[in-house]
C-alpha atoms as a PDB file:
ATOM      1  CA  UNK A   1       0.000   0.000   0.000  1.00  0.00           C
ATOM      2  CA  UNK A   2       1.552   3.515  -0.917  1.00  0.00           C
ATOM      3  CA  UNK A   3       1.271   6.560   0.783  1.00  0.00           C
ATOM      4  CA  UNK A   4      -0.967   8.842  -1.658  1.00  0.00           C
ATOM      5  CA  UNK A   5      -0.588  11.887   0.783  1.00  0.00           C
ATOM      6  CA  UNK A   6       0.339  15.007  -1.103  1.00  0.00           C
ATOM      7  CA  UNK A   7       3.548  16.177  -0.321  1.00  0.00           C
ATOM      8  CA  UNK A   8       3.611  19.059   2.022  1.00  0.00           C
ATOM      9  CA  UNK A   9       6.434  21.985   2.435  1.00  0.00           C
ATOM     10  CA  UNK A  10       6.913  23.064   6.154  1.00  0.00           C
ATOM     11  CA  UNK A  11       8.315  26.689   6.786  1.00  0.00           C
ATOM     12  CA  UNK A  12      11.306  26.233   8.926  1.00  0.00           C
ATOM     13  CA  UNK A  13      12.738  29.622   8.480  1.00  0.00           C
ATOM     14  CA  UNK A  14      12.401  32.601   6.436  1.00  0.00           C
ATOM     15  CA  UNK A  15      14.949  35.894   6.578  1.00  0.00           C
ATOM     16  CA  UNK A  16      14.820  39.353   4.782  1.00  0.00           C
ATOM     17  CA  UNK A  17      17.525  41.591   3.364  1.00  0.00           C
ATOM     18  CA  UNK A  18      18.747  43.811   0.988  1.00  0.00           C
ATOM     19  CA  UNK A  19      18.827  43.303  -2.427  1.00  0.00           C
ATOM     20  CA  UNK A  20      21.955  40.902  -3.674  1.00  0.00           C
ATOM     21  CA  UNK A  21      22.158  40.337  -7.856  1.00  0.00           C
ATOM     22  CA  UNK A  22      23.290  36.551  -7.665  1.00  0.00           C
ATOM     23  CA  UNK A  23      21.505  35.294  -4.642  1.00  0.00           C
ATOM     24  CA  UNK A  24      19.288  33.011  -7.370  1.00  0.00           C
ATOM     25  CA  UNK A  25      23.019  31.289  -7.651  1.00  0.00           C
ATOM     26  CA  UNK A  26      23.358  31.124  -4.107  1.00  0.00           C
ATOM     27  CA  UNK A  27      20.046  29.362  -3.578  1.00  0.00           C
ATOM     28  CA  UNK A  28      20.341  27.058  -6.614  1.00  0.00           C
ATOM     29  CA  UNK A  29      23.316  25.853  -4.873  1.00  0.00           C
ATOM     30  CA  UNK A  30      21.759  25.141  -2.062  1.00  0.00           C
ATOM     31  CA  UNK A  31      18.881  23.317  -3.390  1.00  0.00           C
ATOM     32  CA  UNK A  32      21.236  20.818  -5.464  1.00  0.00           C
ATOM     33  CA  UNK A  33      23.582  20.290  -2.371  1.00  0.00           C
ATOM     34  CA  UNK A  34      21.266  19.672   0.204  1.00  0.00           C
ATOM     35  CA  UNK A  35      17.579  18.154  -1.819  1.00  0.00           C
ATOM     36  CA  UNK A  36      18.907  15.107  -0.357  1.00  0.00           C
ATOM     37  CA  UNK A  37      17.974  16.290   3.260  1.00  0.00           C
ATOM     38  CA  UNK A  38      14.736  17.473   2.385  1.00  0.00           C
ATOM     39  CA  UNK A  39      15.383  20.453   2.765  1.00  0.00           C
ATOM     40  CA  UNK A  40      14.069  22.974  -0.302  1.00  0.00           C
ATOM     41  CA  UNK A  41      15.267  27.032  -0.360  1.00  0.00           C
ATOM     42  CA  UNK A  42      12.971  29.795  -2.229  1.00  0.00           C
ATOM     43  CA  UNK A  43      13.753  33.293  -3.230  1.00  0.00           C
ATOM     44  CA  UNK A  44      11.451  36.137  -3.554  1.00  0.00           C
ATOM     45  CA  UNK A  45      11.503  40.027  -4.311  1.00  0.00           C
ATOM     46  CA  UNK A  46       9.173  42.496  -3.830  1.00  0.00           C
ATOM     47  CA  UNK A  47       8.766  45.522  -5.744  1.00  0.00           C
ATOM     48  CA  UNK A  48      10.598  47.430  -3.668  1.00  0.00           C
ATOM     49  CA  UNK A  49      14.011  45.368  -4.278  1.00  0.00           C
ATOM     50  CA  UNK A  50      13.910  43.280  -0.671  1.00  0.00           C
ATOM     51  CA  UNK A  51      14.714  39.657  -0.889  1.00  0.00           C
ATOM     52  CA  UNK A  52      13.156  37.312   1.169  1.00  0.00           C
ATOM     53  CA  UNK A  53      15.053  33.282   1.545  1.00  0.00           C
ATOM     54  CA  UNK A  54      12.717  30.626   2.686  1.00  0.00           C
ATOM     55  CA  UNK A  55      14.059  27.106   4.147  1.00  0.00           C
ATOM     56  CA  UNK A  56      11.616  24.596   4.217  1.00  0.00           C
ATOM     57  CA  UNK A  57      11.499  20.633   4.644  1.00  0.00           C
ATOM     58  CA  UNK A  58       9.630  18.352   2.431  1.00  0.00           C
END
C-alpha cells in the first residue's frame, strides 16, 4: 500500500535583506547540495528590491 498523501512543504525559516544580484546562484546551490535532506530554499523580491530566503522541509 503507498502513501498517496500530497507532499507538504513546512516553513522552517524565512529571513529578509537587501537586495543581492546573484543570490538566485546562491540558492540554486543550495537546493542541489542539500535536496537530499529534504530540505528545499525559495527566493522572492518584492517591488521594492527586498529579498526574502525561505528554508523549508519536504
Amino acid at each position: 500500500m503507498s502513501d498517496t498523501r500530497p507532499s507538504q512543504l513546512d516553513l522552517l525559516a524565512r529571513r529578509q535583506f537587501q537586495n543581492y544580484d546573484e543570490m538566485y546562484k546562491v540558492v540554486d546551490f543550495l537546493n542541489k547540495t542539500l535536496k537530499e535532506r529534504d530540505l528545499i530554499f525559495g527566493l522572492t523580491k518584492d517591488k521594492e528590491g527586498t529579498m526574502t530566503i525561505s528554508i523549508y522541509q519536504t
